[in-house]
N, C-alpha and C. Protein backbone atom coordinates (compact mmCIF):
# COMPACT_ATOMS: atom_id res chain seq x y z
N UNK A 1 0.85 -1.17 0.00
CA UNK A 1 0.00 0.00 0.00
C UNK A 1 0.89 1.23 0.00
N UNK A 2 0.55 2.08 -0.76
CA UNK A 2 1.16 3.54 -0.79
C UNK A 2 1.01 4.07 0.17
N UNK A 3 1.69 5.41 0.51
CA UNK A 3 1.22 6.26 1.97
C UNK A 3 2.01 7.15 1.09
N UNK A 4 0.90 8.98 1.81
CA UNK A 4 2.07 10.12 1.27
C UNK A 4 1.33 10.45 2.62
N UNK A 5 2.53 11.27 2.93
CA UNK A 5 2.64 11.90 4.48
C UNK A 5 2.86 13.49 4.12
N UNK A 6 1.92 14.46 4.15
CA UNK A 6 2.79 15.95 4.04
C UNK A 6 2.04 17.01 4.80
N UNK A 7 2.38 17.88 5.08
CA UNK A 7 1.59 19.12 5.85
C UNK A 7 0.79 20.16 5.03
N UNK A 8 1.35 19.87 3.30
CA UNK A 8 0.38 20.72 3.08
C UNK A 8 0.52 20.21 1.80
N UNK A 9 -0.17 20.68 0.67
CA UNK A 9 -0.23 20.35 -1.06
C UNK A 9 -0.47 21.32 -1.67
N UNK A 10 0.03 22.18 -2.55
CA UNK A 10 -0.98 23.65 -3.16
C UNK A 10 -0.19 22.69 -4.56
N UNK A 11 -1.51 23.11 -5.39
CA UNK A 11 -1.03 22.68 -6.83
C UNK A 11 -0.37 24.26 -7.54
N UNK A 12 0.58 23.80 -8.59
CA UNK A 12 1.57 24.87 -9.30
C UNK A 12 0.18 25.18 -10.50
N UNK A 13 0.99 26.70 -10.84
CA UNK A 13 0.05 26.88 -12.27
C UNK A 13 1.35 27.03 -13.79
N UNK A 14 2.51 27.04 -12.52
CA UNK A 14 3.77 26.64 -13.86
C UNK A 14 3.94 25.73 -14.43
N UNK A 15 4.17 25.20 -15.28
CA UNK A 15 4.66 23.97 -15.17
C UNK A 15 6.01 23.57 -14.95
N UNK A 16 6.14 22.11 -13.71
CA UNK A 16 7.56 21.76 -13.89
C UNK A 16 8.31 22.42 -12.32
N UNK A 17 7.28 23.59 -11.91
CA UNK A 17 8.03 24.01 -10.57
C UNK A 17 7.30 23.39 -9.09
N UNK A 18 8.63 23.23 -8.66
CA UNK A 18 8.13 22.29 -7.54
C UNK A 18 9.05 22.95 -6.13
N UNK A 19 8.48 23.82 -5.08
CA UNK A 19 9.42 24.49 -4.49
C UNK A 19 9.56 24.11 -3.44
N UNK A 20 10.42 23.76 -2.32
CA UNK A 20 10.59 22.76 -1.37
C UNK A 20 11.33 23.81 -0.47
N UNK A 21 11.09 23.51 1.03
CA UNK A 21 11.69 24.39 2.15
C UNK A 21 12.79 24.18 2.52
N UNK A 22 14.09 24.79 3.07
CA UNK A 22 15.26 24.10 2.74
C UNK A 22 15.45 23.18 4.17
N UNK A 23 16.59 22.74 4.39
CA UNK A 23 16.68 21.81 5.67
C UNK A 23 16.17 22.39 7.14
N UNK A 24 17.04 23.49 6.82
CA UNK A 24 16.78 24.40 8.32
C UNK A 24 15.33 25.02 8.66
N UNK A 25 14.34 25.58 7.41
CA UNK A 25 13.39 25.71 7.50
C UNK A 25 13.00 27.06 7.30
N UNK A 26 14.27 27.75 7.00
CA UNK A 26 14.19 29.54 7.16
C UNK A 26 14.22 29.35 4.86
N UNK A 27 14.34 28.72 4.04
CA UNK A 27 13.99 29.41 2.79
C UNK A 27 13.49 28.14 2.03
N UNK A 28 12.95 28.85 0.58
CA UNK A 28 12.67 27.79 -0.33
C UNK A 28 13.29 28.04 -1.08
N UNK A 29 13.49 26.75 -2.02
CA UNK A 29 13.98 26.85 -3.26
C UNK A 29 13.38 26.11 -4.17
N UNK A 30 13.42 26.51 -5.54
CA UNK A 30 12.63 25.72 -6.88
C UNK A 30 13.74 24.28 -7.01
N UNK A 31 13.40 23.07 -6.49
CA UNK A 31 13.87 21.78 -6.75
C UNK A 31 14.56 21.50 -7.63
N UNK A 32 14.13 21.80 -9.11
CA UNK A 32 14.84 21.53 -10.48
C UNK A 32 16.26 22.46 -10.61
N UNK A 33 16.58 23.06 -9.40
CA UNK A 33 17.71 24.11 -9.84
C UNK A 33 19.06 23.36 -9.02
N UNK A 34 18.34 22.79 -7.92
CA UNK A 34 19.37 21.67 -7.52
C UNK A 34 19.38 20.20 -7.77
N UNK A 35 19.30 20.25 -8.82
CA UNK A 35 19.60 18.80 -9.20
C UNK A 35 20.35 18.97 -10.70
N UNK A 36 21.14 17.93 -11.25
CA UNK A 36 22.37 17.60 -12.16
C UNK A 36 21.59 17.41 -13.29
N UNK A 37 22.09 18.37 -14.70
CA UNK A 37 21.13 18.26 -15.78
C UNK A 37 21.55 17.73 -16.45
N UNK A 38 22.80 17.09 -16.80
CA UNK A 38 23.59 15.76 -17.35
C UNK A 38 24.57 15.40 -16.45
N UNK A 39 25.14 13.79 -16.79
CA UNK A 39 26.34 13.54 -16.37
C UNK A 39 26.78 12.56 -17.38
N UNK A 40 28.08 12.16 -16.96
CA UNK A 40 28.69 10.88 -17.72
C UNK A 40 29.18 10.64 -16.86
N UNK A 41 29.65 9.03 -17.14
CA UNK A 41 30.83 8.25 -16.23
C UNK A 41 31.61 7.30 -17.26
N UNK A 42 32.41 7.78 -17.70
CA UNK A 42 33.05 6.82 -18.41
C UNK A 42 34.66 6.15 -18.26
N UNK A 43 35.04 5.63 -18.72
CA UNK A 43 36.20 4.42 -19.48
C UNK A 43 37.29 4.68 -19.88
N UNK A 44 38.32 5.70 -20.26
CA UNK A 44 39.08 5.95 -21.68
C UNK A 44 40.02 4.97 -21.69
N UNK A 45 40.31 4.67 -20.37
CA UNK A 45 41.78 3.65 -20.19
C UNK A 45 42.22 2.50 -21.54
N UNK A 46 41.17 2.02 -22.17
CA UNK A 46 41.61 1.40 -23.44
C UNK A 46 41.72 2.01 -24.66
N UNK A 47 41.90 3.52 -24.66
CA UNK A 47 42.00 4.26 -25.75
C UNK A 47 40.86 5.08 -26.61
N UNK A 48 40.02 4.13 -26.44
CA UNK A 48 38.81 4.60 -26.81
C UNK A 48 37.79 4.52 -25.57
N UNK A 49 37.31 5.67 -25.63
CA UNK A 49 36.50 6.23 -24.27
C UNK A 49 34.94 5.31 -24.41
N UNK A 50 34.71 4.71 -23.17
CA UNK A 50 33.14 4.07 -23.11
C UNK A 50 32.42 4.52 -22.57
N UNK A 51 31.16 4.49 -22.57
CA UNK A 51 30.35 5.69 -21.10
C UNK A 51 29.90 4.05 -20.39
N UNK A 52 30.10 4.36 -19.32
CA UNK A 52 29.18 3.24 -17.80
C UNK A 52 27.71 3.36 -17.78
N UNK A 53 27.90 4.66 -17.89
CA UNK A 53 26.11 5.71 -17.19
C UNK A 53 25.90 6.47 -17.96
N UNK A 54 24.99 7.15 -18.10
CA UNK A 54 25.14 9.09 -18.73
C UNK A 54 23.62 9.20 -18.74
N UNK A 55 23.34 10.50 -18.76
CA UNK A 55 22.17 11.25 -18.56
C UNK A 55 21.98 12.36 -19.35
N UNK A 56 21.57 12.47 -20.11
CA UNK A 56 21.29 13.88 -21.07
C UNK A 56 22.40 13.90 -21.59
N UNK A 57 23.31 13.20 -22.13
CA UNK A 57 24.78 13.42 -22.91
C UNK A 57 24.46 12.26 -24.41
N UNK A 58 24.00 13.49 -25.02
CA UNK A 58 23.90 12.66 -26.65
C UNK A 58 25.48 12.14 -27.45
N UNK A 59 26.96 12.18 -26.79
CA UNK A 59 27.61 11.62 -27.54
C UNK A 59 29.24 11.99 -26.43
N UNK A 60 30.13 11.01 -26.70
CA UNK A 60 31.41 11.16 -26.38
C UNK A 60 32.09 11.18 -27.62
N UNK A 61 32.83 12.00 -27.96
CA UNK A 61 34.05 11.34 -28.58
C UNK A 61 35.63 11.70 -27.75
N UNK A 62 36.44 11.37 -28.68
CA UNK A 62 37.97 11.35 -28.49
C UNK A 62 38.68 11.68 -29.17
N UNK A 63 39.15 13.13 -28.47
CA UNK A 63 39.61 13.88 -29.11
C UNK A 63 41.40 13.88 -29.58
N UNK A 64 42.17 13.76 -28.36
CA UNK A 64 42.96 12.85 -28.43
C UNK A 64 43.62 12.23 -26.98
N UNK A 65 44.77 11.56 -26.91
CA UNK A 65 44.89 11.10 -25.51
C UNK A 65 44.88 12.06 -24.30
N UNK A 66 43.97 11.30 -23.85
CA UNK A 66 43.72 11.99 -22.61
C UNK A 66 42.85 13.43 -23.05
N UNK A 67 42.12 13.64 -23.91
CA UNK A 67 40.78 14.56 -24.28
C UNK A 67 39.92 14.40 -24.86
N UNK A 68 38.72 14.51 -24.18
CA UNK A 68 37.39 14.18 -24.51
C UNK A 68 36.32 14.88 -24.76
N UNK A 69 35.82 15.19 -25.93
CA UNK A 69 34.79 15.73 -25.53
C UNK A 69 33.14 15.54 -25.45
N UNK A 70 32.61 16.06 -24.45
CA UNK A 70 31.33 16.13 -24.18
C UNK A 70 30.03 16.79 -24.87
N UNK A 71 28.72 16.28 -25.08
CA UNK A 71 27.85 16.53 -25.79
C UNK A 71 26.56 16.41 -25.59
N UNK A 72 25.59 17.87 -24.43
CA UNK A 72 24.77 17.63 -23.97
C UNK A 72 23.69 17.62 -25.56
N UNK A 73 22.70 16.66 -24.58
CA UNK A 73 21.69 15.98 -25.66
C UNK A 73 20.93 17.77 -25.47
N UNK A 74 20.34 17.96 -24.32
CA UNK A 74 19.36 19.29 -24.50
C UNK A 74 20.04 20.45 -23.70
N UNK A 75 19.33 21.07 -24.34
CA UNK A 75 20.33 22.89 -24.43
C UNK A 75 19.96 23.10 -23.50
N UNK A 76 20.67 24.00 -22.69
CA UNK A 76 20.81 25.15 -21.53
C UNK A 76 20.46 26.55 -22.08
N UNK A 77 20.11 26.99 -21.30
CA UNK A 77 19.53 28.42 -21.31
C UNK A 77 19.78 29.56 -21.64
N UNK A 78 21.34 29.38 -20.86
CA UNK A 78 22.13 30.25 -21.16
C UNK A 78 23.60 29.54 -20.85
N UNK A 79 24.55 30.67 -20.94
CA UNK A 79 25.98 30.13 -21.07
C UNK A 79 26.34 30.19 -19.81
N UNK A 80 25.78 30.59 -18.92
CA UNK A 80 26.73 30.54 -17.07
C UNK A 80 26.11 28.95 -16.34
N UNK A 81 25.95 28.14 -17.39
CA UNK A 81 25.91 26.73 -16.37
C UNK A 81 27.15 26.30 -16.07
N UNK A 82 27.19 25.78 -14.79
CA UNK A 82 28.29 25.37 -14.14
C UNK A 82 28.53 23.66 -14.22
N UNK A 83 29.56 23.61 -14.43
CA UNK A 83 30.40 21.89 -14.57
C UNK A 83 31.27 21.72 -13.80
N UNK A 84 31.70 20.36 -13.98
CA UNK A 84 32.31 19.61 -12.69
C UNK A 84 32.75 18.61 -12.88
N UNK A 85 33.68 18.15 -12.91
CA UNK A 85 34.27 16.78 -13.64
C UNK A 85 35.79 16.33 -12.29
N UNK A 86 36.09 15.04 -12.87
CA UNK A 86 36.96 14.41 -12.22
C UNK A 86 37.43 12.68 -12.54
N UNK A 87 38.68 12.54 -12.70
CA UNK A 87 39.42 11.23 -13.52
C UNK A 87 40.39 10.69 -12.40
N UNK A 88 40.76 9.46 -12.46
CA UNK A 88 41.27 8.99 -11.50
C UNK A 88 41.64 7.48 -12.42
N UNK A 89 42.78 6.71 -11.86
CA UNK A 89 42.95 5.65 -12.16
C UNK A 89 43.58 5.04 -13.59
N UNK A 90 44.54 5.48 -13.95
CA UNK A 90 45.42 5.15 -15.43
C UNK A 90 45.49 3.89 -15.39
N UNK A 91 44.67 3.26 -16.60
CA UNK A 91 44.77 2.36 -16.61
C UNK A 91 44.39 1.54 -15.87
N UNK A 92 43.95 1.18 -14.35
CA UNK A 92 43.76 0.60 -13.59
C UNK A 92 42.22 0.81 -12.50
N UNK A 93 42.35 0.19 -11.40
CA UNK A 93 41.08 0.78 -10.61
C UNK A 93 41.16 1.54 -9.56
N UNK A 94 42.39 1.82 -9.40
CA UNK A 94 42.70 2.58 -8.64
C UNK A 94 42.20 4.05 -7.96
N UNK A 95 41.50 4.35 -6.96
CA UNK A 95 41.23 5.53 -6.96
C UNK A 95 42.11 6.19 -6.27
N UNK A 96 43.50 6.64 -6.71
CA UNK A 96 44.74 7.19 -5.69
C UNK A 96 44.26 8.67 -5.81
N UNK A 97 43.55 9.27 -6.55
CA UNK A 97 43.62 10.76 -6.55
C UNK A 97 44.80 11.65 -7.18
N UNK A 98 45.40 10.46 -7.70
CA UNK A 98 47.14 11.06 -7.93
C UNK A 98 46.82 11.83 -9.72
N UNK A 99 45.84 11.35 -9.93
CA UNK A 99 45.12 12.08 -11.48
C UNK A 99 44.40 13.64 -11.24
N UNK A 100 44.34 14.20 -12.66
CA UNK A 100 43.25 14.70 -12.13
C UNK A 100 42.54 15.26 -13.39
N UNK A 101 41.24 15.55 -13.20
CA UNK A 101 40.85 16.05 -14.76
C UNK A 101 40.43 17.25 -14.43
N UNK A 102 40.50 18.10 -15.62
CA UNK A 102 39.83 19.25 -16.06
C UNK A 102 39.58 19.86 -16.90
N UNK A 103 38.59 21.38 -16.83
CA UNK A 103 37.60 21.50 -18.00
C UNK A 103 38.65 22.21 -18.64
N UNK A 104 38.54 21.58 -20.32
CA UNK A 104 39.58 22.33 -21.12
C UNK A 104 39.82 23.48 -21.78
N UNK A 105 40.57 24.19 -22.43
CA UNK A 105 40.56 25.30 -22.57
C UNK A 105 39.96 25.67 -23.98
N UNK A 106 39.66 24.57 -24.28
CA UNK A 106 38.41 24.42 -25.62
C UNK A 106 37.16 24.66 -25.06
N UNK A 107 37.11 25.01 -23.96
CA UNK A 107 35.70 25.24 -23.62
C UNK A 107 34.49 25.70 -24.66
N UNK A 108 33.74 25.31 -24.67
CA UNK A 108 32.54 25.62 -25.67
C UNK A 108 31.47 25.87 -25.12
N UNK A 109 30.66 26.91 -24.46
CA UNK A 109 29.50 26.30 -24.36
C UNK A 109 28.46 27.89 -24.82
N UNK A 110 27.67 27.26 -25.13
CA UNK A 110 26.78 28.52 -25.73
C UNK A 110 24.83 28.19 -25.29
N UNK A 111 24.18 29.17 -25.98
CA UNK A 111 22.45 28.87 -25.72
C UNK A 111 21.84 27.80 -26.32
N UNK A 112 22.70 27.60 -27.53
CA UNK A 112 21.67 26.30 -28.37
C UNK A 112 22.51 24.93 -28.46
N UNK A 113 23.96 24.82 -27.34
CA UNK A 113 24.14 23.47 -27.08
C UNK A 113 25.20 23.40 -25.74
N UNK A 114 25.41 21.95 -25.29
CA UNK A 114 26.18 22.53 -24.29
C UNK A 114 27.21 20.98 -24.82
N UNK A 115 28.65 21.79 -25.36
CA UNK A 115 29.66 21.23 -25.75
C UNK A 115 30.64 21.52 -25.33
N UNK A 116 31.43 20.29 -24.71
CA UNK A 116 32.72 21.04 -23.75
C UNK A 116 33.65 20.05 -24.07
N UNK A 117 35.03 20.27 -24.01
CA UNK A 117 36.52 19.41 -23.66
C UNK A 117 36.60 19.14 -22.25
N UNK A 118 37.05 18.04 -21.72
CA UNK A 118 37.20 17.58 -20.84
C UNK A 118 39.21 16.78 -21.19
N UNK A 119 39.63 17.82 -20.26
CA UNK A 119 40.70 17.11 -20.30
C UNK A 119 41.77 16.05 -18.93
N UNK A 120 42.61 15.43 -18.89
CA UNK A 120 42.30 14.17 -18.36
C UNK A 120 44.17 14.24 -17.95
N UNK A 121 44.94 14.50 -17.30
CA UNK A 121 46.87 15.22 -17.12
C UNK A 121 46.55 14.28 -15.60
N UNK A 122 48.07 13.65 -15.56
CA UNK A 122 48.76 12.92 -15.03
C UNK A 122 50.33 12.50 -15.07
N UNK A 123 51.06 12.92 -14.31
CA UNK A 123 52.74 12.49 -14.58
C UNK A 123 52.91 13.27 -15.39
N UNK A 124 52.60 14.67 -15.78
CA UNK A 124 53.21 15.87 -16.77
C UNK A 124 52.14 15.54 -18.10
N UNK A 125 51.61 14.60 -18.42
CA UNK A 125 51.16 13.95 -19.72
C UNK A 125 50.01 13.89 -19.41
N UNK A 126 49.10 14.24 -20.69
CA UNK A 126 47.44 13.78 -20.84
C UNK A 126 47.19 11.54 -20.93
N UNK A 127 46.66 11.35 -20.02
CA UNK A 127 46.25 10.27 -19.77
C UNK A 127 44.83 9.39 -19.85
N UNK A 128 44.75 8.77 -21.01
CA UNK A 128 43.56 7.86 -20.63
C UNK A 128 43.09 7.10 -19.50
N UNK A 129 42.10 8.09 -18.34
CA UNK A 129 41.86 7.80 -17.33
C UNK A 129 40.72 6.33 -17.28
N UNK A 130 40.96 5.62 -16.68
CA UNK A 130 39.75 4.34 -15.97
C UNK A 130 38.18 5.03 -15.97
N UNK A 131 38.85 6.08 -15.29
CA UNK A 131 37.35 6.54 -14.17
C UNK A 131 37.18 7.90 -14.25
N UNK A 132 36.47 8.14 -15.09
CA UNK A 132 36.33 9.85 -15.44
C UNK A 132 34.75 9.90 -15.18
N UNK A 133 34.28 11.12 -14.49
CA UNK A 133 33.09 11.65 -14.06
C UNK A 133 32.92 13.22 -14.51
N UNK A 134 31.71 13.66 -14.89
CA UNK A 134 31.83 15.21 -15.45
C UNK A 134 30.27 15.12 -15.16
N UNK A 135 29.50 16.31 -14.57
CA UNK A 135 28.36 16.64 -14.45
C UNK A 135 28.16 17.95 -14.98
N UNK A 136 26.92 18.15 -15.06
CA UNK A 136 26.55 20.26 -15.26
C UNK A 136 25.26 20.48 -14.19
N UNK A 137 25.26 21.60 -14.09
CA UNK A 137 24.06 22.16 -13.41
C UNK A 137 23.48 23.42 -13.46
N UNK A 138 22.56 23.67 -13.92
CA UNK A 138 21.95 25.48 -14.41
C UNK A 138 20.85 24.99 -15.11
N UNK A 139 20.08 25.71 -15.76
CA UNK A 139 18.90 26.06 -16.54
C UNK A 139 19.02 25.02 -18.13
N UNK A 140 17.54 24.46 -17.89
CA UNK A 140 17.96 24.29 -19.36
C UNK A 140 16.79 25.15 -20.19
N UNK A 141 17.14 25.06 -21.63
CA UNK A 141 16.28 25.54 -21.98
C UNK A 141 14.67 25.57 -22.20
């Protein structure tokens, strides 16, 4: 049997907004603004990059060792969405932290797509990481 438990219900006349009180109880916020509007998790360690997972990311390719780039399926709003990425593990499963990735200086991102480099440096050298993670978060369109 289902159960919903709440103190109160008002229906929206937006659509899509859903505004929730924060932990402490002193503000609200619109729900959809904290939560991740793509991610990936992928592979490169065999040269050619695999995705594990992904969410709103219509494509990887490989750009070259140790750079990747990313390809949200639906557009953002505007250009101040924020990303977040991170690689670990050459070759192996290692999660030493001794890697590290970041957003490249190909950066791309604009209103009608959200396309970025993701780059992947270790031991002075770009590295096909095991375990690469990259998220976004902001508005979509």
């Amino acid at each position: 049997m289902s159960e919903i438990i709440t103190d109160k219900l008002t229906g929206k006349t937006a659509a899509g907004n859903v505004t929730i009180t924060s932990e402490g109880g002193a503000v609200t916020m619109q729900l959809q603004q904290g939560l991740a509007k793509h991610f990936i998790n992928f592979d490169a360690s065999s040269g050619t990059p695999t995705s594990q997972d992904s969410f709103n990311v219509s494509s990887l390719t490989d750009s070259a060792t140790g750079k990747f780039g990313i390809n949200v399926n639906n557009n953002y709003s505007n250009v101040t969405y924020s990303l977040a990425g991170y690689a670990c593990g050459v070759n192996s499963n290692s999660f030493s932290g001794s890697e590290s990735l970041g957003l490249g200086t190909n950066l791309v991102i604009t209103t009608t797509s959200g396309t970025y480099e993701l780059l992947s440096y270790a031991a002075s050298a770009y590295q096909d990481s095991k375990h690469c993670d990259t998220q976004g978060f902001g508005d979509l369109a």
